[in-house]
PDB file of N, CA and C in Angstrom:
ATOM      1  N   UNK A   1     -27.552  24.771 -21.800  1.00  0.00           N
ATOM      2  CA  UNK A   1     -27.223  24.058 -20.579  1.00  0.00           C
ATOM      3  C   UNK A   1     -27.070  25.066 -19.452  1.00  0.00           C
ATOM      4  N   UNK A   2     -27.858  25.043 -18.173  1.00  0.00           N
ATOM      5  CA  UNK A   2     -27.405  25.533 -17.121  1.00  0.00           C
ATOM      6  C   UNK A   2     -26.482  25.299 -15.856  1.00  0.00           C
ATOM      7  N   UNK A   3     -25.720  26.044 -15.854  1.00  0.00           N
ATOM      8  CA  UNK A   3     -24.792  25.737 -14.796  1.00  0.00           C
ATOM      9  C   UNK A   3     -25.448  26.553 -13.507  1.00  0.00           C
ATOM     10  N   UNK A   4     -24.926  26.230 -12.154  1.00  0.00           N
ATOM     11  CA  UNK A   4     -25.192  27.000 -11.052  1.00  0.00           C
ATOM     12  C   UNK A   4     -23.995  27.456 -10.697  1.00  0.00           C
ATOM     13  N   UNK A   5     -24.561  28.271  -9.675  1.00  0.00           N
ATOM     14  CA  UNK A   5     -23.442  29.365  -9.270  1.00  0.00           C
ATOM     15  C   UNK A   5     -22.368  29.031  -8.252  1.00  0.00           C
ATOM     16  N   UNK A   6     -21.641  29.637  -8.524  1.00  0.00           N
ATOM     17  CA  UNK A   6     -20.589  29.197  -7.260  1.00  0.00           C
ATOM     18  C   UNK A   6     -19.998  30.305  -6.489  1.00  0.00           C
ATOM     19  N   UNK A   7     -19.706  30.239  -5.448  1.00  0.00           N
ATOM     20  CA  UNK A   7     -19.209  31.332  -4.671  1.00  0.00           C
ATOM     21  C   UNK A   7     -17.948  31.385  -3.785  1.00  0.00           C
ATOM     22  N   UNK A   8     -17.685  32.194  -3.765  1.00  0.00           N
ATOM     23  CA  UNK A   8     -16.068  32.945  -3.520  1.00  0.00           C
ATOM     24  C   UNK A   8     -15.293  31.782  -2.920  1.00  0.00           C
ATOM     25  N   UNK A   9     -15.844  31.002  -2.124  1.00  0.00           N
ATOM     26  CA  UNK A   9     -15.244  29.918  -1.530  1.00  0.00           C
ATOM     27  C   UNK A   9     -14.824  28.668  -2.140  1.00  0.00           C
ATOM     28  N   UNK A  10     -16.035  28.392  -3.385  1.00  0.00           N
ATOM     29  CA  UNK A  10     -15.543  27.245  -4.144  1.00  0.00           C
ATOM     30  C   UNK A  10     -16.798  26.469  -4.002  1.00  0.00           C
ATOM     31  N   UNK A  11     -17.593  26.421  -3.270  1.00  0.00           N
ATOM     32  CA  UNK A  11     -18.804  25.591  -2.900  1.00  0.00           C
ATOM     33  C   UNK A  11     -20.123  26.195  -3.447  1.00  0.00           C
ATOM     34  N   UNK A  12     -20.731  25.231  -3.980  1.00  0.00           N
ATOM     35  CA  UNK A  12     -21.979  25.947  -4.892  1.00  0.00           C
ATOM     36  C   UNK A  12     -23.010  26.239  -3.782  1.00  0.00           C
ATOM     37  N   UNK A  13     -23.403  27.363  -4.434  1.00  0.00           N
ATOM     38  CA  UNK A  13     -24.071  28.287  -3.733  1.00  0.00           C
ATOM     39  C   UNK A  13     -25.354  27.726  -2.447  1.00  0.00           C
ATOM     40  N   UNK A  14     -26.052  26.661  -3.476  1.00  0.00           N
ATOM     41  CA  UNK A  14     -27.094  26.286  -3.416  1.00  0.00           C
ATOM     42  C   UNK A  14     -27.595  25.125  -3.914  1.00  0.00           C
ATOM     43  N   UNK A  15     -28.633  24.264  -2.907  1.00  0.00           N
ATOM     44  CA  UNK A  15     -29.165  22.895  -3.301  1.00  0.00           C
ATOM     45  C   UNK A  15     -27.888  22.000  -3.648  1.00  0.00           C
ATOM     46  N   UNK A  16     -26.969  22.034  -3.219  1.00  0.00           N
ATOM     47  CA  UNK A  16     -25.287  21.161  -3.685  1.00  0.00           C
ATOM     48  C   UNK A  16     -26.358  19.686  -2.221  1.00  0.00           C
ATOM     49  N   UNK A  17     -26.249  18.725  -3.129  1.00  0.00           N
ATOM     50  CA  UNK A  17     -26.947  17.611  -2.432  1.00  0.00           C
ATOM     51  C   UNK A  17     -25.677  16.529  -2.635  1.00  0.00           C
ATOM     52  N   UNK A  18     -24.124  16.763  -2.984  1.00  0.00           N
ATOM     53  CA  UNK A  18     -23.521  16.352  -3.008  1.00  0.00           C
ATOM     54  C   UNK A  18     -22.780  15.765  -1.823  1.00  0.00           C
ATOM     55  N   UNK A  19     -22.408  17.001  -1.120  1.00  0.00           N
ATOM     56  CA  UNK A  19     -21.694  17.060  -0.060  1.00  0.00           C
ATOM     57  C   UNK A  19     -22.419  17.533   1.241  1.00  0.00           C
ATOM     58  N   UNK A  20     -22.025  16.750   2.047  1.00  0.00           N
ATOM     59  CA  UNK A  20     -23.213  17.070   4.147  1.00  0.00           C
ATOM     60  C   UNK A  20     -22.333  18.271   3.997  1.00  0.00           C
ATOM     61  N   UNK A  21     -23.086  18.713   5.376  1.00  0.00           N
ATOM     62  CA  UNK A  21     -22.786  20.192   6.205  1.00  0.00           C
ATOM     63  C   UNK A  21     -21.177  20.080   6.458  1.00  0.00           C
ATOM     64  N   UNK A  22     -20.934  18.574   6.812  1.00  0.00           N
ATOM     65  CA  UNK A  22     -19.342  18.539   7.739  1.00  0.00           C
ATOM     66  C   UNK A  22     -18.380  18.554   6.462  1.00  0.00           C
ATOM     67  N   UNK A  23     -18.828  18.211   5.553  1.00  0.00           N
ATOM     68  CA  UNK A  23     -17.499  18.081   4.184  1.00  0.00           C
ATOM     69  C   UNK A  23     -17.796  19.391   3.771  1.00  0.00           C
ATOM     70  N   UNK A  24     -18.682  20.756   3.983  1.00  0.00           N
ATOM     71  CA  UNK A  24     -18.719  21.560   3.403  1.00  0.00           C
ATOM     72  C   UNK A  24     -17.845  22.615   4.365  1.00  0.00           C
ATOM     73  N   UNK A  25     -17.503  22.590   5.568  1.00  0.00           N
ATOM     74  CA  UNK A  25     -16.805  23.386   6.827  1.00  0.00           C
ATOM     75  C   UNK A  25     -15.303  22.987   6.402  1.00  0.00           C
ATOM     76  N   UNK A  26     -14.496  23.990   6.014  1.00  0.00           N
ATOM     77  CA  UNK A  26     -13.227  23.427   6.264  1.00  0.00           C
ATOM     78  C   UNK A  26     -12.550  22.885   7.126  1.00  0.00           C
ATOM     79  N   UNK A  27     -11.474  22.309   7.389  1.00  0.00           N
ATOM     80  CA  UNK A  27     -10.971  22.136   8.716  1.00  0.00           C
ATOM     81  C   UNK A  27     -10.563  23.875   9.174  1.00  0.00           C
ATOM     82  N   UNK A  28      -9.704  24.043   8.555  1.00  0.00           N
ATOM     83  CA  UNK A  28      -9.091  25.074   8.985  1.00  0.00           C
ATOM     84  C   UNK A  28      -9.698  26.796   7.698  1.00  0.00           C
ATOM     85  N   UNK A  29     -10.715  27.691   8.403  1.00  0.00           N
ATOM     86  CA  UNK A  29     -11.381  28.383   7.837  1.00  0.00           C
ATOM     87  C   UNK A  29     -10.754  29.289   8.450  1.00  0.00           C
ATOM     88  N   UNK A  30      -8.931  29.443   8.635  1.00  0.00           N
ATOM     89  CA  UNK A  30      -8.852  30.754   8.977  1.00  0.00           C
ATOM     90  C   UNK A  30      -8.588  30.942  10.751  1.00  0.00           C
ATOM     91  N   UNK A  31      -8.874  29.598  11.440  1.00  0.00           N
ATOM     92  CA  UNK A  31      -9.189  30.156  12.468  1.00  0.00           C
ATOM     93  C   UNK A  31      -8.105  29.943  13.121  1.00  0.00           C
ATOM     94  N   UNK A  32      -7.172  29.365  12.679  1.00  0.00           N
ATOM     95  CA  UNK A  32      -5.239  28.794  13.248  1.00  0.00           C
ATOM     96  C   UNK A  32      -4.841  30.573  12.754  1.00  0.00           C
ATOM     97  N   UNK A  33      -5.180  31.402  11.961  1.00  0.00           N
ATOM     98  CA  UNK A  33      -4.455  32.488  11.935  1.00  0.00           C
ATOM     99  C   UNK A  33      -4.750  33.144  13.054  1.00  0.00           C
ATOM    100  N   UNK A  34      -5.739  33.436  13.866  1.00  0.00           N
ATOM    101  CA  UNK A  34      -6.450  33.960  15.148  1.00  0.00           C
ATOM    102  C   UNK A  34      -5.579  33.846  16.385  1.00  0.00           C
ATOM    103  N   UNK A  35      -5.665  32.329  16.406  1.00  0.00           N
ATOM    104  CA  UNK A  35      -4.998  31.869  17.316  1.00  0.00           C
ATOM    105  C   UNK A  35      -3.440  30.699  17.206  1.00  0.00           C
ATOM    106  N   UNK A  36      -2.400  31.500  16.491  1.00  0.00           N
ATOM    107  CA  UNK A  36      -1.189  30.796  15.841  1.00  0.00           C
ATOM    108  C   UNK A  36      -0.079  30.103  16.859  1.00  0.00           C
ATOM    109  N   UNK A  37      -0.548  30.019  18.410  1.00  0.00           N
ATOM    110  CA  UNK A  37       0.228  28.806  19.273  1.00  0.00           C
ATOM    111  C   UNK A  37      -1.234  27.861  19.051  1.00  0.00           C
ATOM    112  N   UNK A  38      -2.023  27.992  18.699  1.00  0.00           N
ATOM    113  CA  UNK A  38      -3.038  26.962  18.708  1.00  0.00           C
ATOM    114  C   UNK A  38      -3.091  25.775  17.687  1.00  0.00           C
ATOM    115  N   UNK A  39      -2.012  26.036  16.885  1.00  0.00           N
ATOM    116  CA  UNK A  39      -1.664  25.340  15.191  1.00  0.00           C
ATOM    117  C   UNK A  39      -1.222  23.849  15.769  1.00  0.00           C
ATOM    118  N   UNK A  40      -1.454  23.166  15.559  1.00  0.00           N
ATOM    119  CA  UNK A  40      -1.153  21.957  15.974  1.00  0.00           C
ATOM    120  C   UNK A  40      -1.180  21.176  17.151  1.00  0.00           C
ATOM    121  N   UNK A  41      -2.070  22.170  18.078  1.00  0.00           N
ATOM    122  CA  UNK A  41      -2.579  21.845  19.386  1.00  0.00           C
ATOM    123  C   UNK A  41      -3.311  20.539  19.475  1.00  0.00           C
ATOM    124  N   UNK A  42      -3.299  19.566  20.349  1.00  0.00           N
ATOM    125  CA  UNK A  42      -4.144  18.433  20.633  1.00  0.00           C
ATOM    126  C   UNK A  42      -5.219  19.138  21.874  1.00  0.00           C
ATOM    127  N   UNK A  43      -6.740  18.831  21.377  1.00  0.00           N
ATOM    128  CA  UNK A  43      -7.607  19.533  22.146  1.00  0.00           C
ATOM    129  C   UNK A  43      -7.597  18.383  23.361  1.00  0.00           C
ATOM    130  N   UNK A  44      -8.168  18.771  24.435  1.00  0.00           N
ATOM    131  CA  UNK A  44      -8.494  17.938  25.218  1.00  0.00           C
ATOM    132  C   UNK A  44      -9.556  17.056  25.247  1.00  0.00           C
ATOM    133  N   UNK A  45      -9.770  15.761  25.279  1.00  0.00           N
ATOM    134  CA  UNK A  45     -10.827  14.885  25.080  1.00  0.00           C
ATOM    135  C   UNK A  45     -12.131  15.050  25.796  1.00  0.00           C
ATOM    136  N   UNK A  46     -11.595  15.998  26.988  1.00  0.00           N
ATOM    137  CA  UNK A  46     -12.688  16.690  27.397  1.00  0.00           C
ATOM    138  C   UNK A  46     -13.068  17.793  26.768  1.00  0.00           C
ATOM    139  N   UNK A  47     -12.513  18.463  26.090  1.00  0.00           N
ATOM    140  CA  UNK A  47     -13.247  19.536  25.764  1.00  0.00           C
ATOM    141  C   UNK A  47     -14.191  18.968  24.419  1.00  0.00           C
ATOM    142  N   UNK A  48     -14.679  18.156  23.910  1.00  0.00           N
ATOM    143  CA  UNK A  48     -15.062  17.781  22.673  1.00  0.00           C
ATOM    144  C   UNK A  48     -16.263  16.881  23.365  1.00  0.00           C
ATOM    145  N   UNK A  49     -16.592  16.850  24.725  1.00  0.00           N
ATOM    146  CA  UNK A  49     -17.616  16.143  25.020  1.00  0.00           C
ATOM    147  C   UNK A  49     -17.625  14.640  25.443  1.00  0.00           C
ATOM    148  N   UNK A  50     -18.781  14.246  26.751  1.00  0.00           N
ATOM    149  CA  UNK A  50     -18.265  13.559  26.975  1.00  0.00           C
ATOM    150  C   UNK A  50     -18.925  12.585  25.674  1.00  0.00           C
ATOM    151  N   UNK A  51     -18.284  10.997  26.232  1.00  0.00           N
ATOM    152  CA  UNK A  51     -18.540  10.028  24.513  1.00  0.00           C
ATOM    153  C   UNK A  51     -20.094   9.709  25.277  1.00  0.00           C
ATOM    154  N   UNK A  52     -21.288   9.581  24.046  1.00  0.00           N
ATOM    155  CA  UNK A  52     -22.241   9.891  24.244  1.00  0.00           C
ATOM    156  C   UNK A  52     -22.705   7.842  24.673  1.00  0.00           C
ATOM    157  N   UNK A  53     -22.071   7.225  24.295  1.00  0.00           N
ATOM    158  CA  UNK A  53     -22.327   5.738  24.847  1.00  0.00           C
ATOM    159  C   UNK A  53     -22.236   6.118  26.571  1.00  0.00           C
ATOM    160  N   UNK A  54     -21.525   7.402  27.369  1.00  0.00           N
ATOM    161  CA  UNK A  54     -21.524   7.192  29.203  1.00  0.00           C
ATOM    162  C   UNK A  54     -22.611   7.778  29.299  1.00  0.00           C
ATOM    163  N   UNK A  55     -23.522   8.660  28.804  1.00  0.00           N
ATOM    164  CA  UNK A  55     -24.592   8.838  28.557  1.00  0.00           C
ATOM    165  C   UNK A  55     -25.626   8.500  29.138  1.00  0.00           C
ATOM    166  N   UNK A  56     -26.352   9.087  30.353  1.00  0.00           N
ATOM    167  CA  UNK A  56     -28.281   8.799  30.810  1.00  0.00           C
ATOM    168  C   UNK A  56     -28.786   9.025  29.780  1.00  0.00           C
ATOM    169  N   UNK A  57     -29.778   8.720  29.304  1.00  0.00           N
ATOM    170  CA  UNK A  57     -30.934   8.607  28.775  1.00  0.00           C
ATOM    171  C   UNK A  57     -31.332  10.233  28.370  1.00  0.00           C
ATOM    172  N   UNK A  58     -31.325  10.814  30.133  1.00  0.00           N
ATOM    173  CA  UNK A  58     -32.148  12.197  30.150  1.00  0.00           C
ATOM    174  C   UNK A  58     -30.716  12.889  29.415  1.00  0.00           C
ATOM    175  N   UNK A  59     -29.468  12.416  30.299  1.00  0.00           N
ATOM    176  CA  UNK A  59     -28.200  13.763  29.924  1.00  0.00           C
ATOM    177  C   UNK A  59     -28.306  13.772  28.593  1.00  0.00           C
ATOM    178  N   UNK A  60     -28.333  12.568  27.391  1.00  0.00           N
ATOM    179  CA  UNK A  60     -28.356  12.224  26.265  1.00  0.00           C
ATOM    180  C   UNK A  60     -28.968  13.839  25.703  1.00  0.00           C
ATOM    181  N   UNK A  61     -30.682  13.552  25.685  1.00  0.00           N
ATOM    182  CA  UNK A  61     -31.420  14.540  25.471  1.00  0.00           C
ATOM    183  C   UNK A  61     -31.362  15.916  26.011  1.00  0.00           C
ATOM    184  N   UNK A  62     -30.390  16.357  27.060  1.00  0.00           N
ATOM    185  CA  UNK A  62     -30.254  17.085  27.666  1.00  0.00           C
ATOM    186  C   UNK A  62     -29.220  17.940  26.696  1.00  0.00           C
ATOM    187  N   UNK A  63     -28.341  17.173  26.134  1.00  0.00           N
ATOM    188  CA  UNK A  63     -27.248  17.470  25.258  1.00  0.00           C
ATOM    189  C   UNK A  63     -27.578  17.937  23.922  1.00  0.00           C
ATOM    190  N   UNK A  64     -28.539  17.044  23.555  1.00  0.00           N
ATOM    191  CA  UNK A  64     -29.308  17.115  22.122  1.00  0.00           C
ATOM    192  C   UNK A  64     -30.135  18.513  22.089  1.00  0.00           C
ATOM    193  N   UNK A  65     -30.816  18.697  23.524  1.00  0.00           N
ATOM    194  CA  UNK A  65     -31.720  20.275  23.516  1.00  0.00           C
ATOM    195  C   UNK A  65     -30.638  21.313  23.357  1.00  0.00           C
ATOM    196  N   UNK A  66     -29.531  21.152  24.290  1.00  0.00           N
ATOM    197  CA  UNK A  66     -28.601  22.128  24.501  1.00  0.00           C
ATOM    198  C   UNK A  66     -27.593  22.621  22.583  1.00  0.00           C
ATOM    199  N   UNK A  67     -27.648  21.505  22.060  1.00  0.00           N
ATOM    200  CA  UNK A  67     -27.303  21.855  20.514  1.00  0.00           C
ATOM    201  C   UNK A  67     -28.256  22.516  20.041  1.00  0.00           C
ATOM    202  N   UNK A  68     -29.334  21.841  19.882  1.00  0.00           N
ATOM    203  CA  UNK A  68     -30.359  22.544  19.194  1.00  0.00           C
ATOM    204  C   UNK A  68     -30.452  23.752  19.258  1.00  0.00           C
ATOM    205  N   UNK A  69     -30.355  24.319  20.206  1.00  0.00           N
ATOM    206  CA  UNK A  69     -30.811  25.692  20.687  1.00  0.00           C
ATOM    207  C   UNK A  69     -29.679  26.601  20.359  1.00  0.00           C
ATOM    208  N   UNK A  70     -28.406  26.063  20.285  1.00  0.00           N
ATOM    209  CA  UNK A  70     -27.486  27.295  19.746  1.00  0.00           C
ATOM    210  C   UNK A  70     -27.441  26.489  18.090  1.00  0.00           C
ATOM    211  N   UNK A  71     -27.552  25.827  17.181  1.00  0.00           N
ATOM    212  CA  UNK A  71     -27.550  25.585  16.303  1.00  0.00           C
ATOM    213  C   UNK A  71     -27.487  26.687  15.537  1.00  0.00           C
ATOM    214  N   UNK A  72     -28.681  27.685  15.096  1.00  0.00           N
ATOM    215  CA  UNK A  72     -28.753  28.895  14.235  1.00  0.00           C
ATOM    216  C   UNK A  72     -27.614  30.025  14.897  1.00  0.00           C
ATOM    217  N   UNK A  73     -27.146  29.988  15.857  1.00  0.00           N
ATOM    218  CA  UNK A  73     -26.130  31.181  16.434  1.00  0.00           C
ATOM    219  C   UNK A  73     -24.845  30.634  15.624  1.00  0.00           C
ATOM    220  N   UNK A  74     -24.884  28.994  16.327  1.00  0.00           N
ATOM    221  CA  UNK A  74     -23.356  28.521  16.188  1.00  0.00           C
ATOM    222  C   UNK A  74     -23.332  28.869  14.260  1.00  0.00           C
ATOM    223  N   UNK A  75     -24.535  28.360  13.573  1.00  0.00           N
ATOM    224  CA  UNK A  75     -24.137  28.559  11.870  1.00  0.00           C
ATOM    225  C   UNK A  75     -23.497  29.704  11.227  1.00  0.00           C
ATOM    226  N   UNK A  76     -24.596  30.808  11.992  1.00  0.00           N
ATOM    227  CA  UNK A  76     -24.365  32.073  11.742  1.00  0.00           C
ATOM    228  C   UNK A  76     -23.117  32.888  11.515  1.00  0.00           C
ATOM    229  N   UNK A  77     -22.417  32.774  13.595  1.00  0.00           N
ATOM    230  CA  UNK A  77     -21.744  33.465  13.604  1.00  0.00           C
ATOM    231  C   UNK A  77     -20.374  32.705  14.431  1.00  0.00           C
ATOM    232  N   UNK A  78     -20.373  31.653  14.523  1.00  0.00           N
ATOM    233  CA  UNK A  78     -19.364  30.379  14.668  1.00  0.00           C
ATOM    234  C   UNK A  78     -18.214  30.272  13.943  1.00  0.00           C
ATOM    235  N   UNK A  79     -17.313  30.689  14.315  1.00  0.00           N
ATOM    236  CA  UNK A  79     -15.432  30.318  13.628  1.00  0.00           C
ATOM    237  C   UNK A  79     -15.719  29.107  12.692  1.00  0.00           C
ATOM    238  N   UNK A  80     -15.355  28.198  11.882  1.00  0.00           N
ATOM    239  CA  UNK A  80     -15.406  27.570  11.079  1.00  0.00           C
ATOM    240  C   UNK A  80     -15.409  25.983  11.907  1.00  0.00           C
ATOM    241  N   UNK A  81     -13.689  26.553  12.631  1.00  0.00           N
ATOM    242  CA  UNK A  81     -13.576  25.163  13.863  1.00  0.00           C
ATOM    243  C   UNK A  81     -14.278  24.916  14.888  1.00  0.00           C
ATOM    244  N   UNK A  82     -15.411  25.740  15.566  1.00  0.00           N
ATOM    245  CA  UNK A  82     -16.228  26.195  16.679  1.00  0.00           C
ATOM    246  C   UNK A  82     -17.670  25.013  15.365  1.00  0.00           C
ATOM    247  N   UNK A  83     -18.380  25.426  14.262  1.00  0.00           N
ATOM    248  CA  UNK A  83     -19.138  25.093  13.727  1.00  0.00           C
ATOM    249  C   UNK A  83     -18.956  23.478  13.310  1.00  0.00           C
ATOM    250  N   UNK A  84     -17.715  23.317  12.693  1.00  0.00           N
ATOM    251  CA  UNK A  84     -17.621  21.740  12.284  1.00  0.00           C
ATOM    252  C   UNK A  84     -17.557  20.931  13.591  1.00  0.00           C
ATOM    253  N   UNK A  85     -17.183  21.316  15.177  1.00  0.00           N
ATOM    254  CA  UNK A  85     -17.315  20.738  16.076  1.00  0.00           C
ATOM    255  C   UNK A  85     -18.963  20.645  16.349  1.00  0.00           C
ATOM    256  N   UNK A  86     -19.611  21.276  16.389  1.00  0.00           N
ATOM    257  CA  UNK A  86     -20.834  21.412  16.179  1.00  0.00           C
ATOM    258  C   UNK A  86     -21.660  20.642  15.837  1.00  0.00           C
ATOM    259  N   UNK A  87     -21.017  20.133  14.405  1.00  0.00           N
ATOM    260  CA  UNK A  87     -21.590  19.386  13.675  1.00  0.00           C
ATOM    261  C   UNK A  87     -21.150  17.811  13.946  1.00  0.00           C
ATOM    262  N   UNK A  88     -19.807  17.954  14.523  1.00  0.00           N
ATOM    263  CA  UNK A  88     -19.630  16.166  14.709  1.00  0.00           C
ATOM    264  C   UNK A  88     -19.908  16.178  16.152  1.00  0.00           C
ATOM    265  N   UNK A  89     -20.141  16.953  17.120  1.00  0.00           N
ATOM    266  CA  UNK A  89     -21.326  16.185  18.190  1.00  0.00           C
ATOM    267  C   UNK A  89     -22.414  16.276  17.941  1.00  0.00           C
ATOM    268  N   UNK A  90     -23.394  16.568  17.100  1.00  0.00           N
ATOM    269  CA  UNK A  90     -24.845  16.581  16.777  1.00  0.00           C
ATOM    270  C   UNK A  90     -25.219  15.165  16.310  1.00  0.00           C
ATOM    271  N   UNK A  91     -23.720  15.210  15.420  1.00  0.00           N
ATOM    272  CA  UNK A  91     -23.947  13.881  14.608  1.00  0.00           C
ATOM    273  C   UNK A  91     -23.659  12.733  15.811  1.00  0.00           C
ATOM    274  N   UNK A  92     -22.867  12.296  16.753  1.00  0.00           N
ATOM    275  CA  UNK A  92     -22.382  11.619  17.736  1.00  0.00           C
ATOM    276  C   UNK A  92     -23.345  11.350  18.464  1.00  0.00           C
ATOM    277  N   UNK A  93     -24.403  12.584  18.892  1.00  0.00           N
ATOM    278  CA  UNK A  93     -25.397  12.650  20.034  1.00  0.00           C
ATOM    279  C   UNK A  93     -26.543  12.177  18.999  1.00  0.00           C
ATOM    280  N   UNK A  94     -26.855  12.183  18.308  1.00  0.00           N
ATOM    281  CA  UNK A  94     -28.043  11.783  17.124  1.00  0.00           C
ATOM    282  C   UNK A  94     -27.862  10.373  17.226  1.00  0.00           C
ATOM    283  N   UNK A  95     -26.383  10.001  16.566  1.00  0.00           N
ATOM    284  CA  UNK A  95     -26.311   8.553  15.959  1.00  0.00           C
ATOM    285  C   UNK A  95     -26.670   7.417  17.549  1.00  0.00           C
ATOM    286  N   UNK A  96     -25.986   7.958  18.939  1.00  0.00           N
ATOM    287  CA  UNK A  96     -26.333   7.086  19.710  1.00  0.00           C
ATOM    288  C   UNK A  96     -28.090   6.961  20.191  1.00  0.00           C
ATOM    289  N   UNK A  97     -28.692   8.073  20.110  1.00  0.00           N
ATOM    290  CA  UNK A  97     -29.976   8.370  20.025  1.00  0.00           C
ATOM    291  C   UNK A  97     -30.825   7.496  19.701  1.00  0.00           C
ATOM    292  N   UNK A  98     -30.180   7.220  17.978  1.00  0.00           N
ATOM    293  CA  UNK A  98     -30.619   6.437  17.315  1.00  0.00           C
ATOM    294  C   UNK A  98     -30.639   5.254  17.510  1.00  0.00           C
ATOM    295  N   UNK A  99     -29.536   4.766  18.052  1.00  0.00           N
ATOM    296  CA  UNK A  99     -29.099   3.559  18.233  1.00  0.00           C
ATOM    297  C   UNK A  99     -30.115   2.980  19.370  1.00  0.00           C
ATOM    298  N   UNK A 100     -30.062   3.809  20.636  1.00  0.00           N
ATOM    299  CA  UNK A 100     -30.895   3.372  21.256  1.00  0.00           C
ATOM    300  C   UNK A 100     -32.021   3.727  21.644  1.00  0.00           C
ATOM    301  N   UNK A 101     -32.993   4.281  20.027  1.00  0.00           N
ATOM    302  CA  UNK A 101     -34.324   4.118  20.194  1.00  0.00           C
ATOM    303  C   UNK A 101     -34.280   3.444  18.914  1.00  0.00           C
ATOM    304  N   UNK A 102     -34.617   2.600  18.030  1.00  0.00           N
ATOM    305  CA  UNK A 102     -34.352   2.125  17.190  1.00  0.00           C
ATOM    306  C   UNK A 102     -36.185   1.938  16.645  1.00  0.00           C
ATOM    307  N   UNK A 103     -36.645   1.944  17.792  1.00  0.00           N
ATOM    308  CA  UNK A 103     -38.238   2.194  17.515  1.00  0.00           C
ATOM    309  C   UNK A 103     -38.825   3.219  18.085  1.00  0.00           C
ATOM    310  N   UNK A 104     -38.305   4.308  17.497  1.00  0.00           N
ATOM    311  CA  UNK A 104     -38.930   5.269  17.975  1.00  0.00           C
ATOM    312  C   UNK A 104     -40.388   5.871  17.529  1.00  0.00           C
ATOM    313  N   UNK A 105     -41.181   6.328  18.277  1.00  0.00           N
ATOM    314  CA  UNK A 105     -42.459   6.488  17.481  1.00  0.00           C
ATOM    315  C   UNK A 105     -42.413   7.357  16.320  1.00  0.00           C
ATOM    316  N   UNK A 106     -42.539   7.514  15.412  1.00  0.00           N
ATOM    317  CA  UNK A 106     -42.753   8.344  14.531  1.00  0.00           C
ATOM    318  C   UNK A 106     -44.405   9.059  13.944  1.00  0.00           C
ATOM    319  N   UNK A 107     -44.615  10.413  14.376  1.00  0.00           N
ATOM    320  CA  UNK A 107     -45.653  11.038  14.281  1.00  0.00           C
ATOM    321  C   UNK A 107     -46.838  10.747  13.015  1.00  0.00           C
ATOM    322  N   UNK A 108     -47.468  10.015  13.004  1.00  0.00           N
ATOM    323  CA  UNK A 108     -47.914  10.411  11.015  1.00  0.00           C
ATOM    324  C   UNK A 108     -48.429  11.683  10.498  1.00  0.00           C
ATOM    325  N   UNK A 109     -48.354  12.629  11.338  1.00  0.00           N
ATOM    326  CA  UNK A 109     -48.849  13.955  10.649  1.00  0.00           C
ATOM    327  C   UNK A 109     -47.263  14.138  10.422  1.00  0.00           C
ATOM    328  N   UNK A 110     -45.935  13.729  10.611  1.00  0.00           N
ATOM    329  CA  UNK A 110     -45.081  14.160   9.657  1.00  0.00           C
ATOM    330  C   UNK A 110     -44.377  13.555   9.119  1.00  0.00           C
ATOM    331  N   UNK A 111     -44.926  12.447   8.100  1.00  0.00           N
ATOM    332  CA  UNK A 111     -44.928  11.544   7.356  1.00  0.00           C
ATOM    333  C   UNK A 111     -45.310  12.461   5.765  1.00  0.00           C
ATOM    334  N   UNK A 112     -44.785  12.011   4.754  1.00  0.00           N
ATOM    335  CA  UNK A 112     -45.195  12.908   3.448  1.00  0.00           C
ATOM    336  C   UNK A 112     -45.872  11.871   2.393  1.00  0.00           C
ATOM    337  N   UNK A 113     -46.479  11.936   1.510  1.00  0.00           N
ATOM    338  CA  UNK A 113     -47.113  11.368   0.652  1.00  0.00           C
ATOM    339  C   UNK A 113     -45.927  11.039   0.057  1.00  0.00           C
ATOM    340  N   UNK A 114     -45.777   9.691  -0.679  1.00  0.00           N
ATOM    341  CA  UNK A 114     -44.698   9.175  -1.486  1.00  0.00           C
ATOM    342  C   UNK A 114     -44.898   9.612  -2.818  1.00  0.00           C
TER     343      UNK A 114
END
């Protein structure tokens, strides 16, 4: 029987299709020791973006380019709490996206054989 590997953190190494990106980020990776008046701080509702339903169309996508593009920095080299924020506006700015293209075209050159 093979087992896979696990690493220093507790989370398997690799291909773990168990758990998303956001259940794999701790809340707290360390980064309340950094900054220890920050421990129980309420962030500001502004600082977390605005809610993507007040949203143009263009700002929408404007928001969505602006993730994208630090995505590989923010994974890399991103505080733990800096990265899981990351990840729940991607997801926020995606899901309304979605919502309101609901027919969006989809390319068939990137479509896969079933």
């Amino acid at each position: 029987m093979m087992t896979g590997s696990v690493r220093e953190d507790g989370f398997p190494s690799s291909g773990s299709r168990d758990m998303s990106p956001e259940q794999r980020v701790p809340e707290w990776g360390g980064d309340h020791l950094a900054d220890p008046e920050g421990v129980g701080a309420e962030l500001d509702g502004d600082a977390l973006g605005v809610d993507p339903t007040e949203l143009s169309d263009d700002d929408l996508i404007r928001e969505m380019h602006s993730l994208h593009r630090t995505r590989l920095d923010t994974l890399r080299h991103a505080a733990d709490s800096a990265l899981a924020n990351h990840l729940r506006r991607t997801a926020e700015l995606e899901t309304e996206y979605l919502a309101r293209n609901p027919g969006r075209e989809v390319d068939p050159s990137r479509l896969r054989d079933v």
